[in-house]
ModelCIF file with pLDDT and N, C-alpha, C, O atoms, coordinates in Angstrom:
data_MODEL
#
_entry.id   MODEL 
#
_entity.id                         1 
_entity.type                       polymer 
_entity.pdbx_number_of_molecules   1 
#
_entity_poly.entity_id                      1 
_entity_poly.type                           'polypeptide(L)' 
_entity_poly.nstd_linkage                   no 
_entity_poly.nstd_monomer                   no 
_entity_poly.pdbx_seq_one_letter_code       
;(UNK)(UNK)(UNK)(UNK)(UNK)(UNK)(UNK)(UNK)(UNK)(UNK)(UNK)(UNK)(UNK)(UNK)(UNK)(UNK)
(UNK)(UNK)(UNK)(UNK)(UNK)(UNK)(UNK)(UNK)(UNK)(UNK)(UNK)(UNK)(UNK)(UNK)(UNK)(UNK)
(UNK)(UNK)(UNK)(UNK)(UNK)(UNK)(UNK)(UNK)(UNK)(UNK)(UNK)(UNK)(UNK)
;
_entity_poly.pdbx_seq_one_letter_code_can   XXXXXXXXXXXXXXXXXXXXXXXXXXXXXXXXXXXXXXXXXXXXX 
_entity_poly.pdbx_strand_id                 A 
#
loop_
_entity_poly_seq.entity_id 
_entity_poly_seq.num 
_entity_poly_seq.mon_id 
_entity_poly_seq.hetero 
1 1  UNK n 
1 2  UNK n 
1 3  UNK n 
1 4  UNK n 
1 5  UNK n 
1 6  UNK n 
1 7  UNK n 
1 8  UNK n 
1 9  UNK n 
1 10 UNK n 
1 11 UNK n 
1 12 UNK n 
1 13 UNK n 
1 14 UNK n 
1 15 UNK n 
1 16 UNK n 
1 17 UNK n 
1 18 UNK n 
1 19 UNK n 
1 20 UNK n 
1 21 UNK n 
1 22 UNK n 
1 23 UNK n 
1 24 UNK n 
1 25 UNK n 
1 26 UNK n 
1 27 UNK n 
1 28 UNK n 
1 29 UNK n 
1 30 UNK n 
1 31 UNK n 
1 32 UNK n 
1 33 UNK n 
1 34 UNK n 
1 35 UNK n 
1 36 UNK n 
1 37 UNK n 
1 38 UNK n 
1 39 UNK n 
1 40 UNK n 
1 41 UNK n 
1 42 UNK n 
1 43 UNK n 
1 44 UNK n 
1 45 UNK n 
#
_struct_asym.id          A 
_struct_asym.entity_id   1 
#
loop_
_ma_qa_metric.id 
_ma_qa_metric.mode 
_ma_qa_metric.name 
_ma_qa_metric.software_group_id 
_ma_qa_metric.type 
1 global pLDDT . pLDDT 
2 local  pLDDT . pLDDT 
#
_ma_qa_metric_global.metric_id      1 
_ma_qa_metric_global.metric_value   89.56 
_ma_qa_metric_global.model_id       1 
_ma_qa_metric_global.ordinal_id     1 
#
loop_
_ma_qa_metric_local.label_asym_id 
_ma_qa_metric_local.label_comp_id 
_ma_qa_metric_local.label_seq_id 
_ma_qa_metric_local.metric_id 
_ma_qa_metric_local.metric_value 
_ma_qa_metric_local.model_id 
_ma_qa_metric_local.ordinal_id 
A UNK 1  2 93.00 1 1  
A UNK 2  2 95.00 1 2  
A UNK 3  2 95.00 1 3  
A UNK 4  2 93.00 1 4  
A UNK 5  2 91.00 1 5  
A UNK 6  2 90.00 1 6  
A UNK 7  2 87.00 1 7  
A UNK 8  2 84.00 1 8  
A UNK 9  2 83.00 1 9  
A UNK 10 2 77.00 1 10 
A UNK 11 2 73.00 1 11 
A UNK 12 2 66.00 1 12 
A UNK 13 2 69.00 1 13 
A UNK 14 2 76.00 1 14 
A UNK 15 2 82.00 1 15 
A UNK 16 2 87.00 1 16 
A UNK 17 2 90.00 1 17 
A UNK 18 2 91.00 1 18 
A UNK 19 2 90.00 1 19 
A UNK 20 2 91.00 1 20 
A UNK 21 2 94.00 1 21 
A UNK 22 2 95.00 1 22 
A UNK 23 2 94.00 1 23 
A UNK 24 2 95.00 1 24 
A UNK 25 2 97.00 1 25 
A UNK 26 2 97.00 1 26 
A UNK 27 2 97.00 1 27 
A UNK 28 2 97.00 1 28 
A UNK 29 2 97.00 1 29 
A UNK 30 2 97.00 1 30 
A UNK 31 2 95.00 1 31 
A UNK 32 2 96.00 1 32 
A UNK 33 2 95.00 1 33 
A UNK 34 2 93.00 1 34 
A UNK 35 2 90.00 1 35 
A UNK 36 2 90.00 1 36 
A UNK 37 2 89.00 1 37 
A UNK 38 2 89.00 1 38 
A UNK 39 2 84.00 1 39 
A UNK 40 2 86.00 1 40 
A UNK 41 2 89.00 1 41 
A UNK 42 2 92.00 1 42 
A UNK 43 2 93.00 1 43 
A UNK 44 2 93.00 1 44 
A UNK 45 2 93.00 1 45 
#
loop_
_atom_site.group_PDB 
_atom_site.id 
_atom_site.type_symbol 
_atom_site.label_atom_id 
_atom_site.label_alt_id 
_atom_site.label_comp_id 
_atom_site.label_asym_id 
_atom_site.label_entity_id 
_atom_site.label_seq_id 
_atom_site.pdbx_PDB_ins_code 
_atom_site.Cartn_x 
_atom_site.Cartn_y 
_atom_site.Cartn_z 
_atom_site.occupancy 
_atom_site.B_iso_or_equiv 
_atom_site.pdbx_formal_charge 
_atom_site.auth_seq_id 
_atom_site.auth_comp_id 
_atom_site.auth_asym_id 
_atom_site.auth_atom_id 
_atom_site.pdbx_PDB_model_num 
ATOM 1   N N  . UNK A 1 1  ? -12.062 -123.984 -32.044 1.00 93.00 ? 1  UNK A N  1 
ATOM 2   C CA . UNK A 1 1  ? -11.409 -124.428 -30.816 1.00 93.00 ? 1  UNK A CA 1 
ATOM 3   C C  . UNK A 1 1  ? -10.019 -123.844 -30.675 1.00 93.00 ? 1  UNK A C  1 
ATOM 4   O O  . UNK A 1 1  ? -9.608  -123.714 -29.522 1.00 93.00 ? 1  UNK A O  1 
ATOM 5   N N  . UNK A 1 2  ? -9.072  -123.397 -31.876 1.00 95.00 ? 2  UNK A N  1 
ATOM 6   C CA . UNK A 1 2  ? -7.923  -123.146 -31.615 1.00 95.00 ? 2  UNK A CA 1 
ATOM 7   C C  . UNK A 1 2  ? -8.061  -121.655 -31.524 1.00 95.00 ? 2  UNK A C  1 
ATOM 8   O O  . UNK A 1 2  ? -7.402  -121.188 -30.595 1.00 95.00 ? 2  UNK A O  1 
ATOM 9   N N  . UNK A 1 3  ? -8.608  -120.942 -32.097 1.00 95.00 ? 3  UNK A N  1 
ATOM 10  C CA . UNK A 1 3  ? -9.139  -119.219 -31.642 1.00 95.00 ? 3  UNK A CA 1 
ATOM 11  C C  . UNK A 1 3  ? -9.259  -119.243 -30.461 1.00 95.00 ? 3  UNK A C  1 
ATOM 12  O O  . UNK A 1 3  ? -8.460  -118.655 -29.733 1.00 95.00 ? 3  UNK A O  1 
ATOM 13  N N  . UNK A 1 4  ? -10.525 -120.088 -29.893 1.00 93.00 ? 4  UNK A N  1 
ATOM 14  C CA . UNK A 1 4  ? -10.750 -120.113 -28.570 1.00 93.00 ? 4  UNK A CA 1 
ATOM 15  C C  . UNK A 1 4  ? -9.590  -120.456 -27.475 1.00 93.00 ? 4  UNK A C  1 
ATOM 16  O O  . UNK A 1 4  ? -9.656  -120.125 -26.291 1.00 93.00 ? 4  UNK A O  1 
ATOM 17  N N  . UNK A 1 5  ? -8.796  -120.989 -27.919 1.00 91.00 ? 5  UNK A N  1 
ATOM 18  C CA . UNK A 1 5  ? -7.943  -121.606 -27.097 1.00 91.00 ? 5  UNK A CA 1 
ATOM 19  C C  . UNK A 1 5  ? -7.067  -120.508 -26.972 1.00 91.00 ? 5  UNK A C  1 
ATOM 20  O O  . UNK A 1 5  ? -6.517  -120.136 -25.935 1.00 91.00 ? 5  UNK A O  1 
ATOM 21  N N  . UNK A 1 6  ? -6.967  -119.978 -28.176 1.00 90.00 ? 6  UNK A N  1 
ATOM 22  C CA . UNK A 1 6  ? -5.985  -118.350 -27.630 1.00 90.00 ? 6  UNK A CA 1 
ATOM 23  C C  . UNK A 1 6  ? -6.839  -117.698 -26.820 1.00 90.00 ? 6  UNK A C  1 
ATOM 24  O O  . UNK A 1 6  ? -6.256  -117.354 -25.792 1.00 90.00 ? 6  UNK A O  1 
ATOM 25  N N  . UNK A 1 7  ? -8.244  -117.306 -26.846 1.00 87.00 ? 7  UNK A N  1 
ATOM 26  C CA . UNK A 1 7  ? -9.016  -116.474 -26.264 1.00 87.00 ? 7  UNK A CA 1 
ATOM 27  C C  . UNK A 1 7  ? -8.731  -116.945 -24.273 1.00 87.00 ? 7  UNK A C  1 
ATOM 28  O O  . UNK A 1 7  ? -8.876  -116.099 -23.391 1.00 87.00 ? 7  UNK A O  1 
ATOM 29  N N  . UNK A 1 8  ? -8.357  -118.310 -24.007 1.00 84.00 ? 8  UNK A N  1 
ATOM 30  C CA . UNK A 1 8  ? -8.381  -119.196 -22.625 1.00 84.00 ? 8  UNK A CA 1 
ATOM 31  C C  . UNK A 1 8  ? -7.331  -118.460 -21.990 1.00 84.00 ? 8  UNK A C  1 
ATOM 32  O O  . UNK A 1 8  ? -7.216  -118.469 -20.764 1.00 84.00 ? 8  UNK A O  1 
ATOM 33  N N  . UNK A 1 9  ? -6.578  -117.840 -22.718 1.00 83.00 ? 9  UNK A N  1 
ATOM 34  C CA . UNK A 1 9  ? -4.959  -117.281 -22.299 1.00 83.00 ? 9  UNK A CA 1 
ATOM 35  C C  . UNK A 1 9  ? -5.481  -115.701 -22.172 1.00 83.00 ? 9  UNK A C  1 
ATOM 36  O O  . UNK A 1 9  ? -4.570  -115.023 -21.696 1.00 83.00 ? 9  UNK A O  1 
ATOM 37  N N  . UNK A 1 10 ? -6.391  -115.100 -22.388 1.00 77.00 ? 10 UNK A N  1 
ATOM 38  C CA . UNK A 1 10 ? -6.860  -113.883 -22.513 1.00 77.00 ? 10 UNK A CA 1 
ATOM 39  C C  . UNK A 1 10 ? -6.762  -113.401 -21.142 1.00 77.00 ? 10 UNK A C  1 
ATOM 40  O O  . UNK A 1 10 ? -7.550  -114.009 -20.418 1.00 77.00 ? 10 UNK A O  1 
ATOM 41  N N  . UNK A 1 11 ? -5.869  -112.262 -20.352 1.00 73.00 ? 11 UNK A N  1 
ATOM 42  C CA . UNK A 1 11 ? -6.519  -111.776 -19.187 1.00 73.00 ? 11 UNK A CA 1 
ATOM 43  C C  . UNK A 1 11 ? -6.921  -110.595 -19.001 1.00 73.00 ? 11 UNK A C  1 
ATOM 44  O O  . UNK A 1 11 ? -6.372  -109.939 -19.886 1.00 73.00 ? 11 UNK A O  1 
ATOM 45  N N  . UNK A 1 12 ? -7.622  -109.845 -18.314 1.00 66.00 ? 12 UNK A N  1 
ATOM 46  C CA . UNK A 1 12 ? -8.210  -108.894 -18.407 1.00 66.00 ? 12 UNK A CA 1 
ATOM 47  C C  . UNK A 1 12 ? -9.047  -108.165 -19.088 1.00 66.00 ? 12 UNK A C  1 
ATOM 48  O O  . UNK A 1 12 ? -9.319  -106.965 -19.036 1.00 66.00 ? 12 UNK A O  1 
ATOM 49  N N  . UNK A 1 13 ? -9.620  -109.465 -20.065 1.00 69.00 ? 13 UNK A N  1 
ATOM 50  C CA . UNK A 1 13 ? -10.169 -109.081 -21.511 1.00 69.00 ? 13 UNK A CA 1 
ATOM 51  C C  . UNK A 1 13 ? -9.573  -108.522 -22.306 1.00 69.00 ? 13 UNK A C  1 
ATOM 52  O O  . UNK A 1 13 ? -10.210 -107.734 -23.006 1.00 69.00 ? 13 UNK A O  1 
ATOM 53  N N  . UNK A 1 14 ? -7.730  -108.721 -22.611 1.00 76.00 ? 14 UNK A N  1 
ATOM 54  C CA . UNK A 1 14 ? -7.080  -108.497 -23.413 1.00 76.00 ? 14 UNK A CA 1 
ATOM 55  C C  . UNK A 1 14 ? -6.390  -110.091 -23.714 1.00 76.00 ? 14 UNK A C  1 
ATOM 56  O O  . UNK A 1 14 ? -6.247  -110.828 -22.739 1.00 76.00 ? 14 UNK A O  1 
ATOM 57  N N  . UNK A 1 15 ? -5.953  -110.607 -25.170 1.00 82.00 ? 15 UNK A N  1 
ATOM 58  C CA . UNK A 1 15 ? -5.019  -110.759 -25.501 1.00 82.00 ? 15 UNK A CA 1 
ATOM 59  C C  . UNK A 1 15 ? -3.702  -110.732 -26.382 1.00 82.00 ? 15 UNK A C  1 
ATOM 60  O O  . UNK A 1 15 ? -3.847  -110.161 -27.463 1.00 82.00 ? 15 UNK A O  1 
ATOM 61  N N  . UNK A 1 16 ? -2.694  -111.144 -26.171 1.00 87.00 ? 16 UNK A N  1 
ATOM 62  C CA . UNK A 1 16 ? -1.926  -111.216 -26.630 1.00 87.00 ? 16 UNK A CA 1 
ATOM 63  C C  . UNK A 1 16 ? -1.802  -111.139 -28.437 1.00 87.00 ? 16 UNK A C  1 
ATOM 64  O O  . UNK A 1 16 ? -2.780  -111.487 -29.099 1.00 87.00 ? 16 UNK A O  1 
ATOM 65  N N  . UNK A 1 17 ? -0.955  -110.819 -28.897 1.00 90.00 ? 17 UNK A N  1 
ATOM 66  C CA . UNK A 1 17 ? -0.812  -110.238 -30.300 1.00 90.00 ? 17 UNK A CA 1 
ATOM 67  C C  . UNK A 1 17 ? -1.215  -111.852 -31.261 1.00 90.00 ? 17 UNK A C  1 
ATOM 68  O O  . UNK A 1 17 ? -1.906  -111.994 -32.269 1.00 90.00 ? 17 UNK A O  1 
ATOM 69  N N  . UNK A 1 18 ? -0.339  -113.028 -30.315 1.00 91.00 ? 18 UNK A N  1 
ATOM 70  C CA . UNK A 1 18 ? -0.651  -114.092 -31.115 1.00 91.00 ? 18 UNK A CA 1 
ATOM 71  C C  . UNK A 1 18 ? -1.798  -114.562 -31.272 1.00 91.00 ? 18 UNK A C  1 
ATOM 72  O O  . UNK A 1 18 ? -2.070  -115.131 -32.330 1.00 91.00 ? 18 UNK A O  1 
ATOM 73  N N  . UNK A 1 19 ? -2.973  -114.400 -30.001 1.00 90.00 ? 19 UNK A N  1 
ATOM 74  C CA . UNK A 1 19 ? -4.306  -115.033 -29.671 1.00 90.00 ? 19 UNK A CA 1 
ATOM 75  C C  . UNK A 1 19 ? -4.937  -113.616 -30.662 1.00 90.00 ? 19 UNK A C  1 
ATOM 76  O O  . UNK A 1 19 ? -5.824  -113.985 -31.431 1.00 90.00 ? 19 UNK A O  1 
ATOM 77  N N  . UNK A 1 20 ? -4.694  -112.480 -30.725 1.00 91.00 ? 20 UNK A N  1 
ATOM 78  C CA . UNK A 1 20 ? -5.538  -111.430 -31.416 1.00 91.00 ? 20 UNK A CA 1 
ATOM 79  C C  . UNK A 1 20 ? -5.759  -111.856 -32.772 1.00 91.00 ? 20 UNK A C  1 
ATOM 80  O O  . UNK A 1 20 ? -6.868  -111.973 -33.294 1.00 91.00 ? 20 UNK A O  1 
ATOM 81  N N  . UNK A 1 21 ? -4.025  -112.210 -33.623 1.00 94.00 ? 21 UNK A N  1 
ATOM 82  C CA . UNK A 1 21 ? -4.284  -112.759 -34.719 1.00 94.00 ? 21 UNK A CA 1 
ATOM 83  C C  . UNK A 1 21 ? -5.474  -114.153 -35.087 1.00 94.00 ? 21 UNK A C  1 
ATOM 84  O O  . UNK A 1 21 ? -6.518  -114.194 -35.738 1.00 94.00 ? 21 UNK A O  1 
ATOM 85  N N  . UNK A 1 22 ? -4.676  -115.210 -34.288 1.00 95.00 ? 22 UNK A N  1 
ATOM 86  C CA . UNK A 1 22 ? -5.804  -116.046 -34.334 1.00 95.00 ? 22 UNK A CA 1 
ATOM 87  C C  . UNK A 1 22 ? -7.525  -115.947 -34.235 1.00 95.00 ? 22 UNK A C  1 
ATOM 88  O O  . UNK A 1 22 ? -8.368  -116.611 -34.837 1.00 95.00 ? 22 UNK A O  1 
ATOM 89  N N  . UNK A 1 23 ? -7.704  -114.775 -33.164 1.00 94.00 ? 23 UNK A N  1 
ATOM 90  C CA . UNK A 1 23 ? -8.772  -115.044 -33.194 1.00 94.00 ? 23 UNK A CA 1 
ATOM 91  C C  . UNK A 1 23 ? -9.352  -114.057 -34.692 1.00 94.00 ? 23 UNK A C  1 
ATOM 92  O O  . UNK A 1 23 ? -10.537 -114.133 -35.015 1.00 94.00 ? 23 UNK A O  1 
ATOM 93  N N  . UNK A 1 24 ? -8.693  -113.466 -35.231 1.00 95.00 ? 24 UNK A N  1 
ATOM 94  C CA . UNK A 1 24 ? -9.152  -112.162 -36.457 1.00 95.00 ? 24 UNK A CA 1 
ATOM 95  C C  . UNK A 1 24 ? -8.810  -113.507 -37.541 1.00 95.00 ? 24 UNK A C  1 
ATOM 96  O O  . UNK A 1 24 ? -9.674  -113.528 -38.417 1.00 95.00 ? 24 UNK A O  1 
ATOM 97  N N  . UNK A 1 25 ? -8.163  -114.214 -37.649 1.00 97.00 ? 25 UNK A N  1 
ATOM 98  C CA . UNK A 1 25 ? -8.032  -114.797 -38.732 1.00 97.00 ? 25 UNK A CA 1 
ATOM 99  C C  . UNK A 1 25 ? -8.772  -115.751 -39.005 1.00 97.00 ? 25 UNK A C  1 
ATOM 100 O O  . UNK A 1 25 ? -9.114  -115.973 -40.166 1.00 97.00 ? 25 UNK A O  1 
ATOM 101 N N  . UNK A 1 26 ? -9.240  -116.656 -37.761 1.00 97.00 ? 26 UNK A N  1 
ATOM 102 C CA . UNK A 1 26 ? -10.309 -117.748 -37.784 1.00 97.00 ? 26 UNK A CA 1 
ATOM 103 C C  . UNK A 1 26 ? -11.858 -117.111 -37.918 1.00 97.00 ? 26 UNK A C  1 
ATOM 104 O O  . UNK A 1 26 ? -12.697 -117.696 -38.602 1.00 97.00 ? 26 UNK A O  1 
ATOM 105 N N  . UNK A 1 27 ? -12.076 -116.228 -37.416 1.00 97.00 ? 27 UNK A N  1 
ATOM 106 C CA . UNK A 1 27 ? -13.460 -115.265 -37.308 1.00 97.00 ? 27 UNK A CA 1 
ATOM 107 C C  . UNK A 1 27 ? -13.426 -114.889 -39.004 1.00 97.00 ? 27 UNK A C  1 
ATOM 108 O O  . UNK A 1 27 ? -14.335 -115.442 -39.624 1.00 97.00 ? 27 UNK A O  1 
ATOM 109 N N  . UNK A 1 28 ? -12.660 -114.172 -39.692 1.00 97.00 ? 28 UNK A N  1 
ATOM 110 C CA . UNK A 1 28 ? -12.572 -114.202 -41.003 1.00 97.00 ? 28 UNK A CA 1 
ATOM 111 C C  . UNK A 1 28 ? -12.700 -115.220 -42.030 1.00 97.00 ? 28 UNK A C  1 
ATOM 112 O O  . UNK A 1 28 ? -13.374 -115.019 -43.040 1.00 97.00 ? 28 UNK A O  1 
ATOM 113 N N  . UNK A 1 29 ? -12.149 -116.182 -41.836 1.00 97.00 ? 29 UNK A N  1 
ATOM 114 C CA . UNK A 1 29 ? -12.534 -117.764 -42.835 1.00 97.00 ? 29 UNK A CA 1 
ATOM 115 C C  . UNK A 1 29 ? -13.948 -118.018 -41.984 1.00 97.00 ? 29 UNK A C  1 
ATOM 116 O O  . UNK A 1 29 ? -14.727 -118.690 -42.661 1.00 97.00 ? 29 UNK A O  1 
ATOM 117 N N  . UNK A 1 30 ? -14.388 -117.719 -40.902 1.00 97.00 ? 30 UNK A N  1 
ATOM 118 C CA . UNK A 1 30 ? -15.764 -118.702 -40.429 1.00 97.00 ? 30 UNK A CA 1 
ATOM 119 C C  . UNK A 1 30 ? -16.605 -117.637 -41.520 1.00 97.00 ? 30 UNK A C  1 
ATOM 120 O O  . UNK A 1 30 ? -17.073 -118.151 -42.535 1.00 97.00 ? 30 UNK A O  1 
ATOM 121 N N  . UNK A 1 31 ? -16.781 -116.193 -41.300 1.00 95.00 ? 31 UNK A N  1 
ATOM 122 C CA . UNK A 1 31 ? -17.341 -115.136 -42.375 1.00 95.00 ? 31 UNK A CA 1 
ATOM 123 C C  . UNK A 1 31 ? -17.483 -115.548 -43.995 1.00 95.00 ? 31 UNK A C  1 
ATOM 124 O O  . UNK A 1 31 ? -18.439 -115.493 -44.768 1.00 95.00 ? 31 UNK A O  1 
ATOM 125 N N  . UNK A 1 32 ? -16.003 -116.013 -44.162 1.00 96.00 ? 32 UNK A N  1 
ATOM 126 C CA . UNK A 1 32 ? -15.905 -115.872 -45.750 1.00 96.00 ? 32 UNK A CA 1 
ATOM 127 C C  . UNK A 1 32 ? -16.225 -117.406 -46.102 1.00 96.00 ? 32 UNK A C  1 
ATOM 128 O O  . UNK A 1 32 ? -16.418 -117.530 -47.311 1.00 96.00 ? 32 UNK A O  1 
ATOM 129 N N  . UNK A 1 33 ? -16.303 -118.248 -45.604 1.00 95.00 ? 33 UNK A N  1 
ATOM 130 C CA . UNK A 1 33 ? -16.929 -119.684 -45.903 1.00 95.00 ? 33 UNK A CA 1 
ATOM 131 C C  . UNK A 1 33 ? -17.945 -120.045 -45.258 1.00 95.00 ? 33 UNK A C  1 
ATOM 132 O O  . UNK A 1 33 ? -18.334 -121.212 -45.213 1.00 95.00 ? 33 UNK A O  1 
ATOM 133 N N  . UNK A 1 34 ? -18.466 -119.126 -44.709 1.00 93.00 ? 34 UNK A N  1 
ATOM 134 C CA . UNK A 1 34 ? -20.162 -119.238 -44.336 1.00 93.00 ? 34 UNK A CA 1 
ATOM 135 C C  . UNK A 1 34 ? -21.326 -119.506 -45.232 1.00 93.00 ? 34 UNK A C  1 
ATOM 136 O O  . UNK A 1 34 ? -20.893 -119.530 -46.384 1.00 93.00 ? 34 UNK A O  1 
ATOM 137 N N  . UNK A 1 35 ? -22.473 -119.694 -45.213 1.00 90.00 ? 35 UNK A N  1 
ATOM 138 C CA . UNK A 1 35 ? -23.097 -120.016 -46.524 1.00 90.00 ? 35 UNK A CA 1 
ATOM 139 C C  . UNK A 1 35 ? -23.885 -119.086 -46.004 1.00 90.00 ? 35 UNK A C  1 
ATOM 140 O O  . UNK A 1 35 ? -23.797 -119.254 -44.787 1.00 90.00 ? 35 UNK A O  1 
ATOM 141 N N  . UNK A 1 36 ? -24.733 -118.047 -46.253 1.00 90.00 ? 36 UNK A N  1 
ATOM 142 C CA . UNK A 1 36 ? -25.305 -116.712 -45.647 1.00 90.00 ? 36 UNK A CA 1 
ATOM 143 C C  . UNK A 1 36 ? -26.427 -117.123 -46.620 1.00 90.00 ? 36 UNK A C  1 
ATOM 144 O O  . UNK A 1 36 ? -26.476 -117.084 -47.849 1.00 90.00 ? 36 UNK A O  1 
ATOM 145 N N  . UNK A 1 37 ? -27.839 -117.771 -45.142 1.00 89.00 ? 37 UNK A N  1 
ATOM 146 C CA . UNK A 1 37 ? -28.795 -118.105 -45.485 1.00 89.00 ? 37 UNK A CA 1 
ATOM 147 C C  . UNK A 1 37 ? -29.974 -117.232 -44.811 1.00 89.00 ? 37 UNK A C  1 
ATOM 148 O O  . UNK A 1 37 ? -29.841 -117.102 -43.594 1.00 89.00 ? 37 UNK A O  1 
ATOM 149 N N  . UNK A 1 38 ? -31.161 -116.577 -45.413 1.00 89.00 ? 38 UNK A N  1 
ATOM 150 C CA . UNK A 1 38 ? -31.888 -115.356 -44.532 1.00 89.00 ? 38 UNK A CA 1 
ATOM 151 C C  . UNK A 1 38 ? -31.007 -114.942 -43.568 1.00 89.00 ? 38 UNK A C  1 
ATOM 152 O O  . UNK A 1 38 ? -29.837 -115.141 -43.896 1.00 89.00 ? 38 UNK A O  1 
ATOM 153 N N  . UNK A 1 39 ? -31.185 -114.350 -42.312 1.00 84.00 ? 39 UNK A N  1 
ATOM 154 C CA . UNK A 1 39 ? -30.183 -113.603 -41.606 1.00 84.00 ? 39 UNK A CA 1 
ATOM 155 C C  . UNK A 1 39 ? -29.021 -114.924 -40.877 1.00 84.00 ? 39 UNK A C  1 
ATOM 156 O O  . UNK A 1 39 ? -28.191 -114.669 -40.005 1.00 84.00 ? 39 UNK A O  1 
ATOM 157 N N  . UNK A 1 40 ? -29.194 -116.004 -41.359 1.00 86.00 ? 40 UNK A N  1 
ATOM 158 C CA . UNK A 1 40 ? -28.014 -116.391 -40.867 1.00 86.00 ? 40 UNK A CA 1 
ATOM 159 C C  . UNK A 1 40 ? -26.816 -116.733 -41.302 1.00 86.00 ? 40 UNK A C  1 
ATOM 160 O O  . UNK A 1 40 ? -26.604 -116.123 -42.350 1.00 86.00 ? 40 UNK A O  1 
ATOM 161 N N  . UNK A 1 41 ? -25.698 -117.586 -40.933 1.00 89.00 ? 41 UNK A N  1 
ATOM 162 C CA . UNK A 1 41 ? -24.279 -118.080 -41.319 1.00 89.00 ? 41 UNK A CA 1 
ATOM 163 C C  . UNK A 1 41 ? -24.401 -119.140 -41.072 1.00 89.00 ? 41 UNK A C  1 
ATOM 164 O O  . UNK A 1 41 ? -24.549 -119.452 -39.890 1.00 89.00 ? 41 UNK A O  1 
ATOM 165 N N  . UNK A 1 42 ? -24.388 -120.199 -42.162 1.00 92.00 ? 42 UNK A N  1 
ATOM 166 C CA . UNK A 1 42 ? -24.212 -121.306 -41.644 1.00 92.00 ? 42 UNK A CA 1 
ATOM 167 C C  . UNK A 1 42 ? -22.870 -121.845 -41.978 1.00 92.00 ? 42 UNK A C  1 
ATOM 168 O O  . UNK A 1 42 ? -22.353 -121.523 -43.048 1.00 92.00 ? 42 UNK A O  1 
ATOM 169 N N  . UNK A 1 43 ? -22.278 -122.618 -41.170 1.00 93.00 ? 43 UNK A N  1 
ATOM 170 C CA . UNK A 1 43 ? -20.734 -123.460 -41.237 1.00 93.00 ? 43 UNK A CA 1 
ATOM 171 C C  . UNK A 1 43 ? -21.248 -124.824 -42.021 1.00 93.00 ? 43 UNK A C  1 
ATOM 172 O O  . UNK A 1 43 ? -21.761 -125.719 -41.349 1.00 93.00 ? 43 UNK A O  1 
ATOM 173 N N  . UNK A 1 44 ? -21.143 -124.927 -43.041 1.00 93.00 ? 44 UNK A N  1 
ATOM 174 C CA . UNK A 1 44 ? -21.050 -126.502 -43.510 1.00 93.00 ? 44 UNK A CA 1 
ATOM 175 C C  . UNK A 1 44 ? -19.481 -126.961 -43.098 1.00 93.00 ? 44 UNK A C  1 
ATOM 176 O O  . UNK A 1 44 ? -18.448 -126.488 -42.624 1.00 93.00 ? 44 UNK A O  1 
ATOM 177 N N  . UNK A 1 45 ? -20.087 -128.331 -43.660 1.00 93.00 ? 45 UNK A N  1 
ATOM 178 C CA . UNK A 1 45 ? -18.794 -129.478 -43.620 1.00 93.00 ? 45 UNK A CA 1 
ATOM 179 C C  . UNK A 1 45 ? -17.847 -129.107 -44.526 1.00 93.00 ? 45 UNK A C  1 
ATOM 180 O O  . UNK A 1 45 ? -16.829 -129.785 -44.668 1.00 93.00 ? 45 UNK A O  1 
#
């Protein structure tokens, strides 16, 4: 929700350096604490 929430501020299908980070940094922990089950990702608790 808070990635996304930078992504809400996005215009032109660009954003901003702060929403870029956020969204590269949250997309990275969802990756690296995924539990990678047959082809999927799952988010546990």
């Amino acid at each position: 929700g808070w990635a996304l929430a930078h992504c809400s501020l996005a215009r032109a299908g660009r954003l901003n350096s702060t929403g870029e980070r956020a969204l590269i940094v949250a997309a990275d922990y969802v990756t690296e604490t995924g539990v990678a089950v047959a082809a999927g990702l799952h988010q546990r608790a």
